[in-house]
PDB file of N, CA and C in Angstrom:
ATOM      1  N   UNK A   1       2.787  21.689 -12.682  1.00  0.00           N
ATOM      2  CA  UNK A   1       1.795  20.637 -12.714  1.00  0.00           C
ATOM      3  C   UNK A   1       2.500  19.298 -12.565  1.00  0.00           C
ATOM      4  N   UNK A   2       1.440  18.600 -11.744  1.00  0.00           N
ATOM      5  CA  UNK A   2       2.912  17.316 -11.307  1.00  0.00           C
ATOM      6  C   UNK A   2       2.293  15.980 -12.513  1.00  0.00           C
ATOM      7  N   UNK A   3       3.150  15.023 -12.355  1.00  0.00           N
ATOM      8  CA  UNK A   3       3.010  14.042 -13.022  1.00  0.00           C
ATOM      9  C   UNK A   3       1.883  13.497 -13.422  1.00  0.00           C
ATOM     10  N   UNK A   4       1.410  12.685 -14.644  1.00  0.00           N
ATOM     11  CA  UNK A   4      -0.392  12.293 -14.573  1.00  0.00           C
ATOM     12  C   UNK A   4       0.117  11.037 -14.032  1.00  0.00           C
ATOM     13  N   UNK A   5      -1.065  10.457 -12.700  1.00  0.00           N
ATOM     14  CA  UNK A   5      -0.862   9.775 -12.166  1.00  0.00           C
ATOM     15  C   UNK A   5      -1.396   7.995 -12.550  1.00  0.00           C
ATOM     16  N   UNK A   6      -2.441   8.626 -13.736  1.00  0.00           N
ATOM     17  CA  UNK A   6      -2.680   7.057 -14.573  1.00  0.00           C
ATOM     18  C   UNK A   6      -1.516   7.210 -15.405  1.00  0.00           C
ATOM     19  N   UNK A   7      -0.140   7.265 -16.124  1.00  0.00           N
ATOM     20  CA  UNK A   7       0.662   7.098 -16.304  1.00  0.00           C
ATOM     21  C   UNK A   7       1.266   6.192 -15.642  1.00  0.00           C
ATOM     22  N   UNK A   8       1.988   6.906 -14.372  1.00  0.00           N
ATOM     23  CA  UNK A   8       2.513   6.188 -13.366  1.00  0.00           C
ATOM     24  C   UNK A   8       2.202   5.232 -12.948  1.00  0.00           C
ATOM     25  N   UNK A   9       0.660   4.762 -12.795  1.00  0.00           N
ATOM     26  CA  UNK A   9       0.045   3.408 -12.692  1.00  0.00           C
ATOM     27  C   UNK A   9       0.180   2.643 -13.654  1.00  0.00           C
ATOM     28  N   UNK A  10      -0.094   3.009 -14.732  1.00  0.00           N
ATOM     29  CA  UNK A  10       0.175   2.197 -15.922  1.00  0.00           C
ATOM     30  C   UNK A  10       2.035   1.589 -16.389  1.00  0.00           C
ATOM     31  N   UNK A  11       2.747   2.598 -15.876  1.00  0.00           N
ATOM     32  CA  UNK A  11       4.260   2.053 -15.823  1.00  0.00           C
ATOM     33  C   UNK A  11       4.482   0.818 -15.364  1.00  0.00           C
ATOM     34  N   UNK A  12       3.946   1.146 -13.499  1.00  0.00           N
ATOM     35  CA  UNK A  12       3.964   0.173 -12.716  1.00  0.00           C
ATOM     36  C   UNK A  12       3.380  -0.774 -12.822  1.00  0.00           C
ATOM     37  N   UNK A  13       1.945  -0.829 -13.772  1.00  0.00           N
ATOM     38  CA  UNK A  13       0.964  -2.434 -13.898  1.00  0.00           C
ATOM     39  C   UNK A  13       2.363  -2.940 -15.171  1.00  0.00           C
ATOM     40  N   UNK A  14       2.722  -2.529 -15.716  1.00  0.00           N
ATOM     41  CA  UNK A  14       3.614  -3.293 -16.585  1.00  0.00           C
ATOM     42  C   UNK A  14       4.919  -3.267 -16.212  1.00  0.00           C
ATOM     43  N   UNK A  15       5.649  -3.105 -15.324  1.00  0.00           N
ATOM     44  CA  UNK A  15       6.541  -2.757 -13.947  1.00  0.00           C
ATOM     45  C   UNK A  15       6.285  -4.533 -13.699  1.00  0.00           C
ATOM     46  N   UNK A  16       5.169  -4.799 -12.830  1.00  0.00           N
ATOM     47  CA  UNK A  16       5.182  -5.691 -12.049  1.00  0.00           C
ATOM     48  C   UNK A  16       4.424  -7.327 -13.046  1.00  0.00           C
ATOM     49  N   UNK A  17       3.789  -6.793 -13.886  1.00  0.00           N
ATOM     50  CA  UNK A  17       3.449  -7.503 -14.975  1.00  0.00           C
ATOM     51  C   UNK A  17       3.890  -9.248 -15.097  1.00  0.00           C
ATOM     52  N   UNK A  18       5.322  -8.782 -14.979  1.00  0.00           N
ATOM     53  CA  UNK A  18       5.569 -10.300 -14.748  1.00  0.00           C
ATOM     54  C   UNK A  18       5.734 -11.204 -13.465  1.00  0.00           C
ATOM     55  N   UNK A  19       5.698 -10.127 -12.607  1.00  0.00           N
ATOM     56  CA  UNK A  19       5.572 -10.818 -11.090  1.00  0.00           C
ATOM     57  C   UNK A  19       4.346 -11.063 -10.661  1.00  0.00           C
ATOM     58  N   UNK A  20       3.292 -10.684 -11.136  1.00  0.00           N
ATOM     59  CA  UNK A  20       2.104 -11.137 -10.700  1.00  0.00           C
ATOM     60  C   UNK A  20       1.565 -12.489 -10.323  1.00  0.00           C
ATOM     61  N   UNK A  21       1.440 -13.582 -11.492  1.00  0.00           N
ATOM     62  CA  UNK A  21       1.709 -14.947 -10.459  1.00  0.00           C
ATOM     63  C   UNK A  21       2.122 -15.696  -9.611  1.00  0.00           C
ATOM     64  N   UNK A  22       3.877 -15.014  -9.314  1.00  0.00           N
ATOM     65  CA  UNK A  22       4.550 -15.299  -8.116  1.00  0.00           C
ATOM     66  C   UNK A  22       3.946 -14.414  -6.669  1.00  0.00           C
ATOM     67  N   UNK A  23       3.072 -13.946  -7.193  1.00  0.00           N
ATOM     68  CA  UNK A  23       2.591 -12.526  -5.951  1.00  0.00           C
ATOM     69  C   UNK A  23       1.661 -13.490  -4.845  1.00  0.00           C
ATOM     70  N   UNK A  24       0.790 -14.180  -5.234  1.00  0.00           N
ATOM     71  CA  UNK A  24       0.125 -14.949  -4.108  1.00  0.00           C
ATOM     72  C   UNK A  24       0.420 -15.624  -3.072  1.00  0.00           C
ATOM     73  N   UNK A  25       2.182 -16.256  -3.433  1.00  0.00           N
ATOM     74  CA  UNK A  25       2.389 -16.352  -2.330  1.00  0.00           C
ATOM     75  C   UNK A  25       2.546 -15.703  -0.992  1.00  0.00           C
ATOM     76  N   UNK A  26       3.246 -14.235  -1.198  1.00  0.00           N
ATOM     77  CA  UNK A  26       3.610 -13.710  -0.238  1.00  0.00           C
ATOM     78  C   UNK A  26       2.465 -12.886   0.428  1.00  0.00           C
ATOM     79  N   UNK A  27       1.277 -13.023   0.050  1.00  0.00           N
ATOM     80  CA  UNK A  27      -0.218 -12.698   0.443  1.00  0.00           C
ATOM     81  C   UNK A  27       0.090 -10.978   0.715  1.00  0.00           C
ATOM     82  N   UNK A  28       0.541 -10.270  -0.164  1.00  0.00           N
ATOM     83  CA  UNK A  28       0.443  -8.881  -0.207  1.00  0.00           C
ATOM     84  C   UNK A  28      -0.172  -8.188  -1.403  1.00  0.00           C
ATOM     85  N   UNK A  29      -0.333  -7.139  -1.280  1.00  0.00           N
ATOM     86  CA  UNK A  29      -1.272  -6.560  -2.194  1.00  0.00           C
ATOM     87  C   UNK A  29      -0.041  -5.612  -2.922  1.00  0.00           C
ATOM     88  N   UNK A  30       0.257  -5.583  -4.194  1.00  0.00           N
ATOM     89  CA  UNK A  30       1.338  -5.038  -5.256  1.00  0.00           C
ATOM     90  C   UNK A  30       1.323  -3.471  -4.958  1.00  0.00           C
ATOM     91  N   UNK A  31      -0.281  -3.032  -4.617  1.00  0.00           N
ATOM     92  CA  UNK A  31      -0.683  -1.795  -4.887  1.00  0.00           C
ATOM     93  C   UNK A  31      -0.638  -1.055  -3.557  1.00  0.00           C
ATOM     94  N   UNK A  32      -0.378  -1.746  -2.534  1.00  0.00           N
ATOM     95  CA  UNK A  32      -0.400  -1.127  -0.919  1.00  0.00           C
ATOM     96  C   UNK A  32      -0.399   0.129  -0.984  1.00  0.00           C
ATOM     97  N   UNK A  33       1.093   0.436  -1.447  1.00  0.00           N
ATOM     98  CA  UNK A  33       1.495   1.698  -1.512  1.00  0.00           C
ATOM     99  C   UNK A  33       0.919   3.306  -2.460  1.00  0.00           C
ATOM    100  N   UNK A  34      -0.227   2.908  -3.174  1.00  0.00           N
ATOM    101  CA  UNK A  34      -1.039   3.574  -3.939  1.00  0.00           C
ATOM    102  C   UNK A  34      -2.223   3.650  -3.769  1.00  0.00           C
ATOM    103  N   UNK A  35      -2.801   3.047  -2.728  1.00  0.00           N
ATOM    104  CA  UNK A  35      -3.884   3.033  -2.260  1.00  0.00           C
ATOM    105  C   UNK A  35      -3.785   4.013  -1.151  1.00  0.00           C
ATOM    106  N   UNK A  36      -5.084   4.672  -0.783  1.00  0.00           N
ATOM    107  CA  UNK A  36      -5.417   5.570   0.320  1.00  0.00           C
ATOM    108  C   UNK A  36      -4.711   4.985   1.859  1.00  0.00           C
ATOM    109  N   UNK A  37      -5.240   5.890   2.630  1.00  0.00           N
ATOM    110  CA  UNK A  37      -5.734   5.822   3.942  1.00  0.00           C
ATOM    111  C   UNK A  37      -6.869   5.361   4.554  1.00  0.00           C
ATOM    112  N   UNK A  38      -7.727   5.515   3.568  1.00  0.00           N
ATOM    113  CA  UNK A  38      -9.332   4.801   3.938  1.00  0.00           C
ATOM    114  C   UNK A  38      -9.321   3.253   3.620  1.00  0.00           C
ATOM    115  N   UNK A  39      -8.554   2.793   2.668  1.00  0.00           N
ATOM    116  CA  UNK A  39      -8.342   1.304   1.915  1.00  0.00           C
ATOM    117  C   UNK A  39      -7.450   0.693   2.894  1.00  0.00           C
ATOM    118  N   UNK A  40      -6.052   1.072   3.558  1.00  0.00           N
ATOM    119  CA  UNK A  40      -5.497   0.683   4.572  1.00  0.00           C
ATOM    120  C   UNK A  40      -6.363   0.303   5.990  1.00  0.00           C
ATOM    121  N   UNK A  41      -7.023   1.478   6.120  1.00  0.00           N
ATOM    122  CA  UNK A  41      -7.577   1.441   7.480  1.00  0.00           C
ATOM    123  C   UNK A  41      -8.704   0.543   7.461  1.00  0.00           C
ATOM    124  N   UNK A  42      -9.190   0.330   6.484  1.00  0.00           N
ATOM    125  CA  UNK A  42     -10.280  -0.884   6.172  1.00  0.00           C
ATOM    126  C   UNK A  42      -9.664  -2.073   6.267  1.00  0.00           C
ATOM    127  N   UNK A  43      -9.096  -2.480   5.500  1.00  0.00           N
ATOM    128  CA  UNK A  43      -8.313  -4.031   5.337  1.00  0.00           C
ATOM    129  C   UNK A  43      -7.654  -3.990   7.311  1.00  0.00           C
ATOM    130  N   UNK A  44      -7.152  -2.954   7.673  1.00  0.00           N
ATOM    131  CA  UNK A  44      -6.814  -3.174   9.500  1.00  0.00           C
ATOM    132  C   UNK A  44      -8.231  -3.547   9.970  1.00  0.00           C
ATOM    133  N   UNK A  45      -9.075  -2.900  10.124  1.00  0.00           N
ATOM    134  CA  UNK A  45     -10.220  -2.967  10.863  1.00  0.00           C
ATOM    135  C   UNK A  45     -10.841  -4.668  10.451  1.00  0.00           C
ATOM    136  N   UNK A  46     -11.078  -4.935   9.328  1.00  0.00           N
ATOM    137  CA  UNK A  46     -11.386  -6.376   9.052  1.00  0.00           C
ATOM    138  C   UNK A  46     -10.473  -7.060   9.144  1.00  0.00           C
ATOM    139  N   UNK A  47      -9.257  -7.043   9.091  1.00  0.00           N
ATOM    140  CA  UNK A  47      -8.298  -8.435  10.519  1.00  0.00           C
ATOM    141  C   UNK A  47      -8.608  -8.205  11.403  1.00  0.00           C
ATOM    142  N   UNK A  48      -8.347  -7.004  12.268  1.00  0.00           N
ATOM    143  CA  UNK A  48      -8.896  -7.126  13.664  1.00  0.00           C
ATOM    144  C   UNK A  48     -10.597  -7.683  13.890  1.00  0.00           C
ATOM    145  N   UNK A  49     -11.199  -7.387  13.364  1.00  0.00           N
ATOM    146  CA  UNK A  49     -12.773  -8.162  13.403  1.00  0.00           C
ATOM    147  C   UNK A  49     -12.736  -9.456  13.007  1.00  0.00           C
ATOM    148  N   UNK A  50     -12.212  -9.804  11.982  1.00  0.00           N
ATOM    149  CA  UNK A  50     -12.500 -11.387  11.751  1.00  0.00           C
ATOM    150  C   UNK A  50     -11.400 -12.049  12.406  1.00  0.00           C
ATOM    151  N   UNK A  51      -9.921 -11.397  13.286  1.00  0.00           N
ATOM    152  CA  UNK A  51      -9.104 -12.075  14.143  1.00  0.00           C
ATOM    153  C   UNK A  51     -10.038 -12.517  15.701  1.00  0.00           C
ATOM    154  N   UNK A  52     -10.475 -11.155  16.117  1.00  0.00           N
ATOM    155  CA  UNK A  52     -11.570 -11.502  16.806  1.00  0.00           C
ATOM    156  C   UNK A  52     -12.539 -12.539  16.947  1.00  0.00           C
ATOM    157  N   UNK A  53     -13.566 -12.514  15.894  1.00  0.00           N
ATOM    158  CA  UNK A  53     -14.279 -13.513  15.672  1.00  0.00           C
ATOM    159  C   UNK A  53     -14.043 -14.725  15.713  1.00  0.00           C
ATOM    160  N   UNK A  54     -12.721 -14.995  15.059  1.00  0.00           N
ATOM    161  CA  UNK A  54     -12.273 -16.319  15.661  1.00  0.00           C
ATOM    162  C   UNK A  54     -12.083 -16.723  17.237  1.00  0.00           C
ATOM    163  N   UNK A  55     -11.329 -15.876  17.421  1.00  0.00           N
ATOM    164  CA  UNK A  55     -11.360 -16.304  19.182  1.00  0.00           C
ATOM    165  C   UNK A  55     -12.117 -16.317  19.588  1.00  0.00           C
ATOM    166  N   UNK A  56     -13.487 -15.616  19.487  1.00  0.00           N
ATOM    167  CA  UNK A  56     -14.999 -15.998  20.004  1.00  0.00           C
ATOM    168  C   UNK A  56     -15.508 -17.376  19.934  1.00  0.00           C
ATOM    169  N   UNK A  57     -15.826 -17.531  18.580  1.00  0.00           N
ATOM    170  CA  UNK A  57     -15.906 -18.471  18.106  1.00  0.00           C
ATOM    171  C   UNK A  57     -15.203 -20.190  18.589  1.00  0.00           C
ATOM    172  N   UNK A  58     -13.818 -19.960  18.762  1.00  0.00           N
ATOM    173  CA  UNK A  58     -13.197 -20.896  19.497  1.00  0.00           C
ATOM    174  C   UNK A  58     -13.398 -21.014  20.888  1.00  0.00           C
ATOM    175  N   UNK A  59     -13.203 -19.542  21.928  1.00  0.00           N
ATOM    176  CA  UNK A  59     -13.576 -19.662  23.426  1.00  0.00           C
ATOM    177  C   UNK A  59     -15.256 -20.431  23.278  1.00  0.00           C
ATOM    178  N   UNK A  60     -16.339 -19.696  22.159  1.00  0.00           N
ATOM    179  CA  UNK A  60     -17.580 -20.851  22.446  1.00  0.00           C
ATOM    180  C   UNK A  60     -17.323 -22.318  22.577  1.00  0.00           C
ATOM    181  N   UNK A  61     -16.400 -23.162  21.502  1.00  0.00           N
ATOM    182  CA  UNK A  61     -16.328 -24.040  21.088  1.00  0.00           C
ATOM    183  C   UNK A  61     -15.947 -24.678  22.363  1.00  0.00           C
ATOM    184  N   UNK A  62     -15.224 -24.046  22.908  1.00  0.00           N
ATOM    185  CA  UNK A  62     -13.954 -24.538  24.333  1.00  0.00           C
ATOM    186  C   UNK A  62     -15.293 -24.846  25.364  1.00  0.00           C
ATOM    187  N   UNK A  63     -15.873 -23.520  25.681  1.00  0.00           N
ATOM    188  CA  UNK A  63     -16.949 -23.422  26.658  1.00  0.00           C
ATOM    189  C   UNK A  63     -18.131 -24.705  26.491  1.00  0.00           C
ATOM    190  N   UNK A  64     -18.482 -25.007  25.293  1.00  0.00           N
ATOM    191  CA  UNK A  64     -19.435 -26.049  25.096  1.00  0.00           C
ATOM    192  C   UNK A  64     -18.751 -27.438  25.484  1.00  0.00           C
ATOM    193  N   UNK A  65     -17.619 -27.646  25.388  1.00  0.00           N
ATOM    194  CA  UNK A  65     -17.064 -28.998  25.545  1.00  0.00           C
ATOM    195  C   UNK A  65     -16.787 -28.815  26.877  1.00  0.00           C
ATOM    196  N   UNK A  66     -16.190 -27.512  27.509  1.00  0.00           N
ATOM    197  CA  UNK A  66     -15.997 -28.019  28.784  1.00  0.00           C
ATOM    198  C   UNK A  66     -17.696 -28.443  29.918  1.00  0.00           C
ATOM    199  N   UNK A  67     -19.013 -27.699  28.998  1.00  0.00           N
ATOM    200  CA  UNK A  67     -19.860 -28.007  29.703  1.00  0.00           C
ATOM    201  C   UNK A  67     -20.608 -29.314  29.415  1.00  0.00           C
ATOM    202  N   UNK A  68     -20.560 -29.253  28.084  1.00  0.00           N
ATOM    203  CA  UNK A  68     -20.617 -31.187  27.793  1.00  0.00           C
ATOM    204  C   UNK A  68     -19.578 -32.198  28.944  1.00  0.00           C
ATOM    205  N   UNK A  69     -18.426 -31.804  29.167  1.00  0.00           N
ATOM    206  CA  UNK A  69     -17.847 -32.771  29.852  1.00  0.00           C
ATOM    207  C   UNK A  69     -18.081 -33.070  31.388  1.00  0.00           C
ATOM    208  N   UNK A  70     -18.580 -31.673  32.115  1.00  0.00           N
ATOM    209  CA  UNK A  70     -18.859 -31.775  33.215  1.00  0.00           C
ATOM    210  C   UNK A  70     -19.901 -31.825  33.331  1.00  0.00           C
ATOM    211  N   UNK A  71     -20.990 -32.014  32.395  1.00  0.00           N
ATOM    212  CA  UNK A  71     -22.547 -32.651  32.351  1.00  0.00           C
ATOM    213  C   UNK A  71     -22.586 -34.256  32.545  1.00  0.00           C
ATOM    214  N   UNK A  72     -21.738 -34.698  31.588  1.00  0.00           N
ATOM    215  CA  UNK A  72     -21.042 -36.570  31.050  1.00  0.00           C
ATOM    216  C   UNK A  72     -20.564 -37.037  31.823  1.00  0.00           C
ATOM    217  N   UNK A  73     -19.736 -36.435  32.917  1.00  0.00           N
ATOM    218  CA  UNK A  73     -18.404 -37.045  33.915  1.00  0.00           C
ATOM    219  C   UNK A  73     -19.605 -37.484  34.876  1.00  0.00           C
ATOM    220  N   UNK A  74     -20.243 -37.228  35.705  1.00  0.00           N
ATOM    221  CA  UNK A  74     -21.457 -37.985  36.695  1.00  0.00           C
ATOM    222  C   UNK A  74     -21.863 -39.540  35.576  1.00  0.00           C
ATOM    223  N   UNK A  75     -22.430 -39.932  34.712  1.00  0.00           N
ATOM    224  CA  UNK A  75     -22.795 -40.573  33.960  1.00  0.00           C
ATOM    225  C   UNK A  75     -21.795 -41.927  33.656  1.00  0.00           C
ATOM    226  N   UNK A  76     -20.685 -41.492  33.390  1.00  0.00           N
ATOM    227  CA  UNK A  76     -19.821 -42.037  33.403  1.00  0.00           C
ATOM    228  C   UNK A  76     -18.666 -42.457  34.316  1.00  0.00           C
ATOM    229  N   UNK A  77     -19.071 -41.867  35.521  1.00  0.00           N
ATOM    230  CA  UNK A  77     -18.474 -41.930  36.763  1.00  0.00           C
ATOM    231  C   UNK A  77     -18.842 -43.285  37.508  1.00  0.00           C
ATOM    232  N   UNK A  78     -20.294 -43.321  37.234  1.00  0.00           N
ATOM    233  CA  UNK A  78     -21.386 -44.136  37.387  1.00  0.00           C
ATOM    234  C   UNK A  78     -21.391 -45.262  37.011  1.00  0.00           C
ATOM    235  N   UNK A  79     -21.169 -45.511  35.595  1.00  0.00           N
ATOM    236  CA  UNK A  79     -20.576 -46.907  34.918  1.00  0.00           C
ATOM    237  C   UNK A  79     -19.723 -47.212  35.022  1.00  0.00           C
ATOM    238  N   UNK A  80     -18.492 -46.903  35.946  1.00  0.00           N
ATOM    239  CA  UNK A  80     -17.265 -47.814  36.074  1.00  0.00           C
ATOM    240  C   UNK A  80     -17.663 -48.349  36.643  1.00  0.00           C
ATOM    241  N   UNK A  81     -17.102 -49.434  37.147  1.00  0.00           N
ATOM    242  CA  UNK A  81     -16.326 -50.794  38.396  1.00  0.00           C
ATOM    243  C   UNK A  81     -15.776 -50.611  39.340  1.00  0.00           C
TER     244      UNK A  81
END
């Protein structure tokens, strides 16, 4: 019979106990390595979606200014000297 594994968790929460406030910086999770395959593959899938989303989000941003500008440029072409 192998090890009880809330033991082993419990070693390690008092293991890392005192590193925990220094932990935010390095934006990792203490527990990576004790967590599933389903918890990994989740946290991948939501960077890739919200990495995504940003670039959408920005190519819109890009697309609206470049059509604001080539709407404006006649207008202002107009009012020079």
């Amino acid at each position: 019979m192998g090890p009880d594994r809330g033991d082993n968790d419990r070693a390690r929460a008092e293991q890392m106990e005192g590193t925990m406030p220094a932990s935010w910086r390095f934006r990792t999770d203490p527990w990576w390595d004790v967590e599933g395959r389903g918890v990994k593959r989740e946290r991948l899938h939501r960077r890739i979606v919200g990495g995504l989303a940003f670039v959408v989000a920005v190519a819109a941003c890009g697309l609206t200014a470049a059509a604001w500008v080539s709407e404006l440029t006649p207008l202002f072409q107009g009012l020079a000297w």
